[in-house]
N, C-alpha and C. Protein backbone atom coordinates (compact mmCIF):
# COMPACT_ATOMS: atom_id res chain seq x y z
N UNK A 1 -17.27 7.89 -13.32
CA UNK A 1 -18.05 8.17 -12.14
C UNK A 1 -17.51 7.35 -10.98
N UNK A 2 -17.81 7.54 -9.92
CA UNK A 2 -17.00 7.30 -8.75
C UNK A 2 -18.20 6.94 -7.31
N UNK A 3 -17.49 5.56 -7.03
CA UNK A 3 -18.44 5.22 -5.88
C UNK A 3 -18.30 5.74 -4.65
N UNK A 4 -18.97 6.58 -4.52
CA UNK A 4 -19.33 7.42 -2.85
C UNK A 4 -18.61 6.38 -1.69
N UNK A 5 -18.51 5.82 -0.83
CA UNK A 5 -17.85 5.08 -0.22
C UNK A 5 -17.36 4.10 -0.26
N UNK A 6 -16.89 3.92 -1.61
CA UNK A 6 -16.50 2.72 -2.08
C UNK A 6 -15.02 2.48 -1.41
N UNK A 7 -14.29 1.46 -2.07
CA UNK A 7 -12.60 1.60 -1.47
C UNK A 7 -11.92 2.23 -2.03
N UNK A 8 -10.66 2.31 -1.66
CA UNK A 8 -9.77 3.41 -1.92
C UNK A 8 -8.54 2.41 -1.64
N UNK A 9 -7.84 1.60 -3.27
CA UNK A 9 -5.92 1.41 -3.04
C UNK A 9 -5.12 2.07 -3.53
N UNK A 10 -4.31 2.04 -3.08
CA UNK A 10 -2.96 2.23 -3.96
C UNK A 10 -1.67 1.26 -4.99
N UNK A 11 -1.59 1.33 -5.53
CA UNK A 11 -0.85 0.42 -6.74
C UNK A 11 -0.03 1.10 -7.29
N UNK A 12 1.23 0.50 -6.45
CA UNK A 12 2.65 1.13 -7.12
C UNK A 12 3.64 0.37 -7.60
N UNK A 13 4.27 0.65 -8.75
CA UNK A 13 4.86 -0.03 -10.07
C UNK A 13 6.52 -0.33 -9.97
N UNK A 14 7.52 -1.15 -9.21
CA UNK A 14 8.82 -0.56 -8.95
C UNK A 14 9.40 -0.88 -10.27
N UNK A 15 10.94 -0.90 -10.21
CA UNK A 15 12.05 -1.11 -11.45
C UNK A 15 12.29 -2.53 -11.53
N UNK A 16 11.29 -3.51 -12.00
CA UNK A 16 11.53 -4.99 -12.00
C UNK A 16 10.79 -5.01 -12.70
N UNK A 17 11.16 -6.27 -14.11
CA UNK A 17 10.53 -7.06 -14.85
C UNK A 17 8.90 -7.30 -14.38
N UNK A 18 8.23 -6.79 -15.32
CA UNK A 18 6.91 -7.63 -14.73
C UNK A 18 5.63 -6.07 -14.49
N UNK A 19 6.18 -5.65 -15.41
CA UNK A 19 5.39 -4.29 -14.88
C UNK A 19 4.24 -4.90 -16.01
N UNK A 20 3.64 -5.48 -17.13
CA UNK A 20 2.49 -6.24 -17.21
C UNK A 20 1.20 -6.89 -16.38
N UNK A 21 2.11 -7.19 -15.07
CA UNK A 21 1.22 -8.08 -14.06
C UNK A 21 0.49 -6.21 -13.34
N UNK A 22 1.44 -5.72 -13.28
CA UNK A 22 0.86 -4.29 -12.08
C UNK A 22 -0.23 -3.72 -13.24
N UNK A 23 -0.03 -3.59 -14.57
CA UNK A 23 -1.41 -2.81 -15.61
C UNK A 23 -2.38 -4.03 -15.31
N UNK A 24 -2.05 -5.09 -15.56
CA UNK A 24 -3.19 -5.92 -15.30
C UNK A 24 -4.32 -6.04 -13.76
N UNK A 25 -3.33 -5.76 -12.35
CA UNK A 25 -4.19 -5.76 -11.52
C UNK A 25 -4.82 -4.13 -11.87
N UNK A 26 -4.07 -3.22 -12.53
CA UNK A 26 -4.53 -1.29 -12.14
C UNK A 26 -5.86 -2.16 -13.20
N UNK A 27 -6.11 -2.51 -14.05
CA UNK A 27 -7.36 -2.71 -14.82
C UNK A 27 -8.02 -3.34 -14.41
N UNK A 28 -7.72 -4.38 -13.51
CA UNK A 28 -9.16 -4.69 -12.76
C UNK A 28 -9.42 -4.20 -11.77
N UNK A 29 -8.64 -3.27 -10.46
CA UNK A 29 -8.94 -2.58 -9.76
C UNK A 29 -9.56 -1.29 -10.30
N UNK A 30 -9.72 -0.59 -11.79
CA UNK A 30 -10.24 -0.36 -12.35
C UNK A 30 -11.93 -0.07 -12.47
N UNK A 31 -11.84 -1.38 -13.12
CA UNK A 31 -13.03 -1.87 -13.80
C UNK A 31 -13.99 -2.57 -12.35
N UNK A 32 -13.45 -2.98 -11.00
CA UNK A 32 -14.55 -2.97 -9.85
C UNK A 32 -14.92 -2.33 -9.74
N UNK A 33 -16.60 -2.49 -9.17
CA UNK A 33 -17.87 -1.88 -8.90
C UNK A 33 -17.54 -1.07 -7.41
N UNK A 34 -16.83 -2.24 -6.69
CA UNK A 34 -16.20 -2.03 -5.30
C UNK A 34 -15.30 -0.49 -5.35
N UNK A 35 -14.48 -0.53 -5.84
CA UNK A 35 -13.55 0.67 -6.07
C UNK A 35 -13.86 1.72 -6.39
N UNK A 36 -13.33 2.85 -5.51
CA UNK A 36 -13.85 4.74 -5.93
C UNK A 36 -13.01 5.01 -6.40
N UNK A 37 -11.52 4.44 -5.73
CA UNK A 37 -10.29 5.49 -5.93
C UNK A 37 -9.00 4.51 -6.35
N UNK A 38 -8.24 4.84 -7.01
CA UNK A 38 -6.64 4.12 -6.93
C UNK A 38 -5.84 5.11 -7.30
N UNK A 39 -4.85 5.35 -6.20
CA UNK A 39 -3.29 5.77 -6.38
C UNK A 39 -2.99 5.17 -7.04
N UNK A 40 -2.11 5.94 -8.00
CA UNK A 40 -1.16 5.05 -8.49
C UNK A 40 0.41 5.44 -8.98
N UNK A 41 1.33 4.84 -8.71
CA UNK A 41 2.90 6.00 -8.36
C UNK A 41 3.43 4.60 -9.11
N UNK A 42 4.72 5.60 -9.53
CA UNK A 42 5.95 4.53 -10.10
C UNK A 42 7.00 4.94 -9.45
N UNK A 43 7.85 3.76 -9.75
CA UNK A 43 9.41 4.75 -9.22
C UNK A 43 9.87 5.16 -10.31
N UNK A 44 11.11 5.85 -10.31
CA UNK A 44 11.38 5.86 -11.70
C UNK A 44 11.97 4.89 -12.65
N UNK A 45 12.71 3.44 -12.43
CA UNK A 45 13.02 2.37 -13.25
C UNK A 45 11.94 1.93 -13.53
N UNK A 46 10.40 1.92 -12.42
CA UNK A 46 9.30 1.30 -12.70
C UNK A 46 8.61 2.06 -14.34
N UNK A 47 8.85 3.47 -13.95
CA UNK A 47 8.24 4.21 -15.42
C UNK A 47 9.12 3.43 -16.61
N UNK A 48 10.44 3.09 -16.76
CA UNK A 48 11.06 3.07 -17.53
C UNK A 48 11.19 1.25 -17.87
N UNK A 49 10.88 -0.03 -17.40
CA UNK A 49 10.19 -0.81 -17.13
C UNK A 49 9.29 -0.88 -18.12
N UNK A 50 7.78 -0.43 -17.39
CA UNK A 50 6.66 -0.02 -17.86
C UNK A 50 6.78 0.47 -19.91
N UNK A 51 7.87 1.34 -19.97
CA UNK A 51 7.52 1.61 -21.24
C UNK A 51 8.60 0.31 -22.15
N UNK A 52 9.75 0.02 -21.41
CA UNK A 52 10.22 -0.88 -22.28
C UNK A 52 9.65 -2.26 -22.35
N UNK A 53 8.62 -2.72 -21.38
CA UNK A 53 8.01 -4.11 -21.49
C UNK A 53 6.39 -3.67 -22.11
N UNK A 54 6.02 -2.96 -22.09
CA UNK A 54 4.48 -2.43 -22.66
C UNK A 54 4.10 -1.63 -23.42
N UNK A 55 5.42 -0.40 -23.65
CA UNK A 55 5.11 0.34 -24.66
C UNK A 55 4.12 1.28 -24.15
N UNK A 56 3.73 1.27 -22.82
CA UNK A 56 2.82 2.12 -22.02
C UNK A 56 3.88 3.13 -21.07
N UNK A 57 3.02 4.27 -21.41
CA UNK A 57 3.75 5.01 -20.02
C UNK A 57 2.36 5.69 -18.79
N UNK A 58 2.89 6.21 -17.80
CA UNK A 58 2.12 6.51 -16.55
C UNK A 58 1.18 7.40 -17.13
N UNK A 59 0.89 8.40 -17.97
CA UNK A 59 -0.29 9.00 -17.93
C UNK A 59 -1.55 8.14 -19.18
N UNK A 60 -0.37 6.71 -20.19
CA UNK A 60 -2.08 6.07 -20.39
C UNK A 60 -2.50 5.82 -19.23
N UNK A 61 -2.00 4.93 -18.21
CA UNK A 61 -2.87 4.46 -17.23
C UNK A 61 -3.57 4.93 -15.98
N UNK A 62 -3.35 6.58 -16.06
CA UNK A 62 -3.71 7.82 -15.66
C UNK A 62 -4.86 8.06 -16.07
N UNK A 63 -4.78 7.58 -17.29
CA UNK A 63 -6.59 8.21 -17.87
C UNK A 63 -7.60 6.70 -18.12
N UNK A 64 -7.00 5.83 -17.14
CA UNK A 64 -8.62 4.74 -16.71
C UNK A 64 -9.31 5.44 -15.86
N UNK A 65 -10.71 5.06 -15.74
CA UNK A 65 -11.65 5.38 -14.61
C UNK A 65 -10.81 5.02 -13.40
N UNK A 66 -11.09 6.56 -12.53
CA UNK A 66 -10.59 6.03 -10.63
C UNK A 66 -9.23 6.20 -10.73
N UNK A 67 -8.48 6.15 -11.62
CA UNK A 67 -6.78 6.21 -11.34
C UNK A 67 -6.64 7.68 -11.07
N UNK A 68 -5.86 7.73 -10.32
CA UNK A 68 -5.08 9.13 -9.61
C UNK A 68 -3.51 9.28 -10.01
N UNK A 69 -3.37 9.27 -10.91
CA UNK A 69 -1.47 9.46 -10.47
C UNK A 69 -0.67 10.43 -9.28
N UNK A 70 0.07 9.62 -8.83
CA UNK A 70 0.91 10.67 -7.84
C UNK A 70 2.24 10.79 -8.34
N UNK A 71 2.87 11.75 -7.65
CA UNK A 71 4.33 11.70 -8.08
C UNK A 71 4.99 10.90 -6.65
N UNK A 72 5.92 10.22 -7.23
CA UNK A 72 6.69 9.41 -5.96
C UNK A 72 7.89 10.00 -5.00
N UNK A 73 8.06 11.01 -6.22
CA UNK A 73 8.68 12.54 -4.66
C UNK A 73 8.27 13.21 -4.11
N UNK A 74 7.02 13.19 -3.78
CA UNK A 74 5.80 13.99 -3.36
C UNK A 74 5.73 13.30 -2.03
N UNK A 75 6.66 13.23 -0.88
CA UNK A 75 6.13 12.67 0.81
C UNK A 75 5.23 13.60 1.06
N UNK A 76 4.84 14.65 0.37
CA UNK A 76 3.31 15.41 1.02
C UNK A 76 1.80 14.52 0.94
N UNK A 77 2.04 13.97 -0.08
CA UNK A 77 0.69 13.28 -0.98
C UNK A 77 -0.13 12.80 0.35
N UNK A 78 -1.48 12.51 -0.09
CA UNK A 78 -2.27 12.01 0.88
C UNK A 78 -1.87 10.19 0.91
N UNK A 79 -1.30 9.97 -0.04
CA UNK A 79 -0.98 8.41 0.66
C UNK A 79 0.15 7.97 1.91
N UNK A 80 0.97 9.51 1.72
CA UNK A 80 1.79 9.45 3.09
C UNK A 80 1.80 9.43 4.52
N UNK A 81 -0.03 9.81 4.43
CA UNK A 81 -0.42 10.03 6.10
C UNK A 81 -1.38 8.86 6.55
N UNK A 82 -0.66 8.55 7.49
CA UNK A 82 -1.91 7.80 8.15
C UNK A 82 -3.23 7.75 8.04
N UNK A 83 -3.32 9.20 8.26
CA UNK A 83 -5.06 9.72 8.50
C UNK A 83 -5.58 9.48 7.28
N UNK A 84 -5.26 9.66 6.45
CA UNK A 84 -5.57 9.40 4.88
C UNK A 84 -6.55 8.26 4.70
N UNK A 85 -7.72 7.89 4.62
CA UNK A 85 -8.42 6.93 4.66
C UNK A 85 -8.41 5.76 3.43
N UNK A 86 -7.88 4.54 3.49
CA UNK A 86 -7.43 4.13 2.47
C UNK A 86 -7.46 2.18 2.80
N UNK A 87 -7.93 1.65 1.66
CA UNK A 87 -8.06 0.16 2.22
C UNK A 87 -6.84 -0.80 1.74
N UNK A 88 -5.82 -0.20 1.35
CA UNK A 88 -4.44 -1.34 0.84
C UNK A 88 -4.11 -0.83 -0.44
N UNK A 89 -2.62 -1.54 -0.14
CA UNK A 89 -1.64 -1.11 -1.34
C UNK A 89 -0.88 -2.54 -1.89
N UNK A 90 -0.49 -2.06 -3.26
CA UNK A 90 -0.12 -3.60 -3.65
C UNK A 90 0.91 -2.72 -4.39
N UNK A 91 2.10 -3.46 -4.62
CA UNK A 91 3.82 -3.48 -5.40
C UNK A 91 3.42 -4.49 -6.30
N UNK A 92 3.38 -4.21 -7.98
CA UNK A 92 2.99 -5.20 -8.48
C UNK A 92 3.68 -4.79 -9.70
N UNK A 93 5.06 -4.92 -10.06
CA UNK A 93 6.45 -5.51 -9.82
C UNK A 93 6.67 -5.24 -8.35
N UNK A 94 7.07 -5.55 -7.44
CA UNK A 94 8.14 -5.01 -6.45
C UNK A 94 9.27 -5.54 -6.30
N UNK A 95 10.88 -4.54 -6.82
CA UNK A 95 12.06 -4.83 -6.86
C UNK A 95 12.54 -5.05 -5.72
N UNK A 96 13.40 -6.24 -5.84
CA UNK A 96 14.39 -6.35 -4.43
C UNK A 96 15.27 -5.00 -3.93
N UNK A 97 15.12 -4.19 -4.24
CA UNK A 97 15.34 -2.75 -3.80
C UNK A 97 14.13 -2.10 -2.83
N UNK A 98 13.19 -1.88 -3.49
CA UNK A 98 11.96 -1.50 -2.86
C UNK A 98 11.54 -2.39 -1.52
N UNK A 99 11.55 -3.71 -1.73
CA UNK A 99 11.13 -4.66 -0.73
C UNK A 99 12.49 -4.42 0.24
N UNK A 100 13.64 -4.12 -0.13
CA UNK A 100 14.72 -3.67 1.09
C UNK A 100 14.19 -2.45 2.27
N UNK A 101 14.11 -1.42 1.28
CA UNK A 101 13.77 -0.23 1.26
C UNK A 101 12.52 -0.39 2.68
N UNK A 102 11.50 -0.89 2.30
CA UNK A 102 10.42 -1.40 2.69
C UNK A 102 10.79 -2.43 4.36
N UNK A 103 11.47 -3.43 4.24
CA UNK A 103 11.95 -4.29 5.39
C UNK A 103 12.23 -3.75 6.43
N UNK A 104 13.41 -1.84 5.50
CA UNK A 104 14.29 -1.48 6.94
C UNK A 104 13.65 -0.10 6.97
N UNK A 105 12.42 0.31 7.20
CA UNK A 105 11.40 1.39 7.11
C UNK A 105 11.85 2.17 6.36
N UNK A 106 13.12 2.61 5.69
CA UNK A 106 13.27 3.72 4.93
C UNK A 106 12.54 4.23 3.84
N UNK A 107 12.53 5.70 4.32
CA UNK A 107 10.57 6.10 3.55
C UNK A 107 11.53 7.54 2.58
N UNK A 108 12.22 7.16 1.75
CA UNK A 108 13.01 7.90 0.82
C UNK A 108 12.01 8.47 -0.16
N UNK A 109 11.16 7.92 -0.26
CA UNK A 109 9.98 7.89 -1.81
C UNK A 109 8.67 7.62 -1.22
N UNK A 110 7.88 8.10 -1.87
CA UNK A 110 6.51 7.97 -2.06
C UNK A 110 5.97 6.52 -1.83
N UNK A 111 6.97 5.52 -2.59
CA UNK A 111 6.56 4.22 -2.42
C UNK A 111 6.59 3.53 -1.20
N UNK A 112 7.50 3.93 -0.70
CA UNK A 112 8.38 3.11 0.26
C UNK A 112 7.44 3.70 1.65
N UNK A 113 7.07 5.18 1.86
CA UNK A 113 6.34 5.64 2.80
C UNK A 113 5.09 5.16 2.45
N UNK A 114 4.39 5.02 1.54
CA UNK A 114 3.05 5.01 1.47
C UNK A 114 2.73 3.28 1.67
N UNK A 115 4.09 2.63 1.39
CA UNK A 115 3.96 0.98 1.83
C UNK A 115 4.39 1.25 3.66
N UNK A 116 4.86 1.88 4.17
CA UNK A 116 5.07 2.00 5.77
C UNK A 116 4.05 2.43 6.43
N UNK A 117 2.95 3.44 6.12
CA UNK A 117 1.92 3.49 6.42
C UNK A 117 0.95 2.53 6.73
N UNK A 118 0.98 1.49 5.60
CA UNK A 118 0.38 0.64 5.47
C UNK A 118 0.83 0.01 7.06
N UNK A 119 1.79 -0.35 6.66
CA UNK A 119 2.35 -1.47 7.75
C UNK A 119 1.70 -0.90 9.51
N UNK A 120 2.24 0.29 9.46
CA UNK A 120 1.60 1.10 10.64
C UNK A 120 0.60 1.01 11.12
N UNK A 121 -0.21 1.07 9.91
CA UNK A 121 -1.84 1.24 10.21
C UNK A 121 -2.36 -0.26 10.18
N UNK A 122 -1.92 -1.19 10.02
CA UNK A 122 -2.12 -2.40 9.93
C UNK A 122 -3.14 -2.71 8.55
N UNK A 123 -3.24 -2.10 7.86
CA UNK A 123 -4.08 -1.91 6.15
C UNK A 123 -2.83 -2.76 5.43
N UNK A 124 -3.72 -3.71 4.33
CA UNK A 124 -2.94 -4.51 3.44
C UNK A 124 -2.11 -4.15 2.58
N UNK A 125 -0.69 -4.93 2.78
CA UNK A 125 0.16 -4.54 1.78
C UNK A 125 0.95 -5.65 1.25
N UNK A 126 0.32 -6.08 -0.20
CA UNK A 126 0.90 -7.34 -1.19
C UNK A 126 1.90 -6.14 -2.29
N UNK A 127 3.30 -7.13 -1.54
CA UNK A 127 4.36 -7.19 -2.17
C UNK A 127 4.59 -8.46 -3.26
N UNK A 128 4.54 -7.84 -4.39
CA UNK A 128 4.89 -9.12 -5.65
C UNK A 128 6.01 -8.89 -5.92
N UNK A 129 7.14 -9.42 -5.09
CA UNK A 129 8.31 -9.58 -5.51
C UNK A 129 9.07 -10.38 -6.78
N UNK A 130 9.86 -9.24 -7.37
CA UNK A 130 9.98 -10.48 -9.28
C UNK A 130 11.59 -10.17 -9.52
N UNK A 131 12.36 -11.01 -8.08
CA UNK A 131 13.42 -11.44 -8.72
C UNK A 131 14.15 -12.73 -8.53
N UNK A 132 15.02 -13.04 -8.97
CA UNK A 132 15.07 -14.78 -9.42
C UNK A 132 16.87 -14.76 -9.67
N UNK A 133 17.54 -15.48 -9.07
CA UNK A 133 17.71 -16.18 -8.07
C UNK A 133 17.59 -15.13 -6.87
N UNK A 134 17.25 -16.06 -5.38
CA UNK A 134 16.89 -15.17 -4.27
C UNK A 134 18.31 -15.27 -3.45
N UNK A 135 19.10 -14.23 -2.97
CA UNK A 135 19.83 -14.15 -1.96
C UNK A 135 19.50 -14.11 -0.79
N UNK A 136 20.37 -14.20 0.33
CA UNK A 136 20.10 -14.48 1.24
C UNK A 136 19.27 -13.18 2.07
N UNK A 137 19.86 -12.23 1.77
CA UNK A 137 19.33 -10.98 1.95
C UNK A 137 17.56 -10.41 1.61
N UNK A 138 17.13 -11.28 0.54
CA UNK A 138 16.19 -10.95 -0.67
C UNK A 138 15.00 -12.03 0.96
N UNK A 139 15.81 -13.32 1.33
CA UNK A 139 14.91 -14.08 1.85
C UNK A 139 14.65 -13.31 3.15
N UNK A 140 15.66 -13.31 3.94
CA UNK A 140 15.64 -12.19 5.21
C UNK A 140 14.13 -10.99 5.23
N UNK A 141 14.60 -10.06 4.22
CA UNK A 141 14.22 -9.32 4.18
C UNK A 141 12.23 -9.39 3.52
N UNK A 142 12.03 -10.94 3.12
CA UNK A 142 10.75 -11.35 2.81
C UNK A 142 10.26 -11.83 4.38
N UNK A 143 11.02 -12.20 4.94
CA UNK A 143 10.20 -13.01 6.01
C UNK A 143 10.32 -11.61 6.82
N UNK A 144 11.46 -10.50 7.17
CA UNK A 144 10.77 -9.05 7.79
C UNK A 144 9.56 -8.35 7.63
N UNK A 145 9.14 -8.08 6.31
CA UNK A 145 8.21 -7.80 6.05
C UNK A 145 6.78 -8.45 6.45
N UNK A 146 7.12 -9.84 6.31
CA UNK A 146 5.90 -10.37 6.29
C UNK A 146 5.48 -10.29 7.64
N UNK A 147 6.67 -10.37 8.83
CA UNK A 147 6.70 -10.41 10.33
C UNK A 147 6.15 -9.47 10.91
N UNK A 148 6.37 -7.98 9.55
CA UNK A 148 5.48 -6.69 10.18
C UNK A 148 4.24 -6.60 9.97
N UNK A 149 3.65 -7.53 9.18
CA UNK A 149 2.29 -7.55 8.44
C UNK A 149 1.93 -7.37 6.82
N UNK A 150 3.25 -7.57 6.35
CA UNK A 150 2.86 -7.46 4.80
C UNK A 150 2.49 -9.06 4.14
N UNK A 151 2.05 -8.95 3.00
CA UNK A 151 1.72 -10.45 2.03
C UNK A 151 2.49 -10.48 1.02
N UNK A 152 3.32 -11.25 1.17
CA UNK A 152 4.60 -11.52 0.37
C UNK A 152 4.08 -12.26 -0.25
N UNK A 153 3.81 -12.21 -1.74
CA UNK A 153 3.41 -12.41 -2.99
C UNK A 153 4.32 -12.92 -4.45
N UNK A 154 5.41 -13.46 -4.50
CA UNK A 154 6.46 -13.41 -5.31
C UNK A 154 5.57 -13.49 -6.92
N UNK A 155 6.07 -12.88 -7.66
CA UNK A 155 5.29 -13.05 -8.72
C UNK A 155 5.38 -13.96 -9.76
N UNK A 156 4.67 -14.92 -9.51
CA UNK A 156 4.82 -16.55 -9.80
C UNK A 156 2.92 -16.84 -10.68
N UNK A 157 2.92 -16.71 -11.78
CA UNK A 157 1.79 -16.99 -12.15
C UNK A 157 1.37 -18.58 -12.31
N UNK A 158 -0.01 -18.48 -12.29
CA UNK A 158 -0.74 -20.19 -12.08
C UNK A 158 -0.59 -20.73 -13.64
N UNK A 159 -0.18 -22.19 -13.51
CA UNK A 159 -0.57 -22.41 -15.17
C UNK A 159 -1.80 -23.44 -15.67
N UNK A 160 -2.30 -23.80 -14.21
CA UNK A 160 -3.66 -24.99 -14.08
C UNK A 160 -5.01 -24.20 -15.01
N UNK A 161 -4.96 -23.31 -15.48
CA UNK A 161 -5.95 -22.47 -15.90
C UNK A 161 -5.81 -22.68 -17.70
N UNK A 162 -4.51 -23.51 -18.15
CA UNK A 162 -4.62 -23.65 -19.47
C UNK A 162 -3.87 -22.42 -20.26
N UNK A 163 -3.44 -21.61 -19.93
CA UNK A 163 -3.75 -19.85 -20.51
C UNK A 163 -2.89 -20.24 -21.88
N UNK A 164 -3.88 -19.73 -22.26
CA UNK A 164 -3.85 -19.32 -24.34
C UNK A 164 -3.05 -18.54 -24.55
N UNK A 165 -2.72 -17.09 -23.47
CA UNK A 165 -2.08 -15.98 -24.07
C UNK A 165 -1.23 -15.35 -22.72
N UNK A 166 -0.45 -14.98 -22.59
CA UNK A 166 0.11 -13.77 -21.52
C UNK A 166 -0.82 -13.15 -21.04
N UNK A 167 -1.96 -12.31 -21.20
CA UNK A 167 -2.72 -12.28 -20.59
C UNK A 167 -3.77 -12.63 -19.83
N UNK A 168 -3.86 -13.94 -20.22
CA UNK A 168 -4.69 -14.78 -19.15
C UNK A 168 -3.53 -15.26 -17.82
N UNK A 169 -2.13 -15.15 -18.26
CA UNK A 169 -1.06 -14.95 -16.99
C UNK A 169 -1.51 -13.92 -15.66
N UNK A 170 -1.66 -12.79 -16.88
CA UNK A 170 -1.44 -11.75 -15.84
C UNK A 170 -3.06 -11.05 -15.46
N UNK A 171 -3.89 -11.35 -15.76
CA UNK A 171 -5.22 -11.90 -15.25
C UNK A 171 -5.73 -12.77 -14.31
N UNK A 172 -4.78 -13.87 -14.36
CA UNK A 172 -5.45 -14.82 -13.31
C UNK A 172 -4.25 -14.58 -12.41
N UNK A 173 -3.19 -13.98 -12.08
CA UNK A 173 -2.21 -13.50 -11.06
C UNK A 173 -3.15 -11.92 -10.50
N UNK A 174 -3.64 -11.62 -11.39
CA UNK A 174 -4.55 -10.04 -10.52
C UNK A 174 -5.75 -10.43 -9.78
N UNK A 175 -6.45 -11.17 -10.51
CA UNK A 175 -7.29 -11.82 -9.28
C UNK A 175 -6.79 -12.32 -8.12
N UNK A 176 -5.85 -12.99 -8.13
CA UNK A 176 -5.14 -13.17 -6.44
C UNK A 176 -4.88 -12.55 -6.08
N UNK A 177 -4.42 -11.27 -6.64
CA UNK A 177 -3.89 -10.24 -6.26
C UNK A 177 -4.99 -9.02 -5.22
N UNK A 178 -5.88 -9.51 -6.25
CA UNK A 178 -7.22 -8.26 -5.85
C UNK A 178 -7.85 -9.50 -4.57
N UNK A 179 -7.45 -10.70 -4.32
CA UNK A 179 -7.98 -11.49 -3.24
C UNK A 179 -7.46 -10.68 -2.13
N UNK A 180 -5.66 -10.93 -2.05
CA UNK A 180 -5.36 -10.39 -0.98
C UNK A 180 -5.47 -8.66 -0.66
N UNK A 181 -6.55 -8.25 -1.07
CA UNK A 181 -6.68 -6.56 -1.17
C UNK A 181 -7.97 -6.77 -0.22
N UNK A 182 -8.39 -8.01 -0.72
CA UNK A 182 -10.18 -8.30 0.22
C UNK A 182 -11.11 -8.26 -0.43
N UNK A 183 -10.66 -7.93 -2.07
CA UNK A 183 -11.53 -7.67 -3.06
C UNK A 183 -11.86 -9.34 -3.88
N UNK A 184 -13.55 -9.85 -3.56
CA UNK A 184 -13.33 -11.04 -4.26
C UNK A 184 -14.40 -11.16 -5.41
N UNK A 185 -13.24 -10.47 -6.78
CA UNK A 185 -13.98 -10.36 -7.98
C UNK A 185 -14.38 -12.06 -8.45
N UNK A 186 -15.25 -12.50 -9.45
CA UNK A 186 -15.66 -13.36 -10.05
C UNK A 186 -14.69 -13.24 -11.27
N UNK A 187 -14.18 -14.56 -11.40
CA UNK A 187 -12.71 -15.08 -12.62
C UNK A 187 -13.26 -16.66 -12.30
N UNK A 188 -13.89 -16.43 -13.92
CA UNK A 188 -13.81 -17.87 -14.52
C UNK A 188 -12.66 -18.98 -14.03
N UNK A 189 -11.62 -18.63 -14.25
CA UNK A 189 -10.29 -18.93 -14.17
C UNK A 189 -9.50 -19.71 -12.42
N UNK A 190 -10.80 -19.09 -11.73
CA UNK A 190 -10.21 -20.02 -10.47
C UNK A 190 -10.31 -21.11 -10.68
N UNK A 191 -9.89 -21.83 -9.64
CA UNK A 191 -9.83 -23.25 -9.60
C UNK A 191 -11.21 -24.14 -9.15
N UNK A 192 -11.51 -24.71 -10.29
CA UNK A 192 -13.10 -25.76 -10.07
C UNK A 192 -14.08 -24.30 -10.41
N UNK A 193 -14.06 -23.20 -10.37
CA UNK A 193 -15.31 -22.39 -10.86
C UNK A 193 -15.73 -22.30 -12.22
């Protein structure tokens, strides 16, 4: 069931290590009371990613409550237009490809337009960038983004929280995640709560 004016993100998956952290924020963007709707698009290394680090592919996480899948060759989709009413998008892997892609507006894909929109419309867009060592290019192109209005996010999980398992990693990295969306779920796991 679906909240009548609730929010509406988008959560898209690129071709970088770390596609764990992006199922973990799609499940708690999910499971909020706050949330009606989530896009949700891969690229295609992101699908392929996704199944070699999780063993998951795009239509399990198609069939949570509120998820929408799109296709990411689809520049028709409603995440491509402005008018499209929509409260933020999060890259959770986002490859130093995509975040290029992204820096120098090129809107080749679904991802890349539906993160330019963002920027346009001035609506939030956390980039979790997950690659290691950074070139000079990789830094450039973080501080562009951020200059246009995005939240450069590198995907760096907390370890003050103790975590027992990988998933309390990528749990207490989605709550920050769902912070900078505007969404401020309750996690044991912050700091002093």
């Amino acid at each position: 069931m679906t909240n009548p004016g609730g929010l509406r993100f988008t959560l898209a998956i690129t071709g970088a290590s770390g596609s764990a952290f992006g199922v973990a924020v799609l499940r708690r963007l999910s499971a909020s009371l706050a949330v009606e709707e989530i896009a949700l698009l891969f690229s295609p290394t992101g699908k392929r990613c996704l199944l070699d680090e999780t063993g998951l592919m795009p239509k399990d996480l198609a069939a949570l409550p509120k998820v929408g899948l799109r296709d990411e060759r689809d520049l028709g989709a409603d995440i491509s237009s402005g008018s499209h009413r929509h409260d933020g998008m999060a890259i959770v892997p986002c490859s130093a490809g995509a975040l290029g892609r992204i820096a120098s507006g090129v809107s080749e894909s679904l991802v890349s337009r539906a993160a330019d929109v963002c920027l346009k419309e001035r609506r939030p867009l956390v980039l979790c960038l997950r690659e290691t060592p950074l070139n000079r290019i990789h830094l450039e192109n973080m501080l562009r983004v951020h200059d246009a209005g995005a939240i450069v996010m590198p995907l760096m999980p907390s370890f003050y929280t103790a975590p027992q398992a990988l998933d309390d990693l990528y749990d207490t990295f989605a709550t920050r995640v769902l912070d900078q969306l505007g969404l401020r779920e309750r996690d044991s796991r912050r700091w002093k709560e």
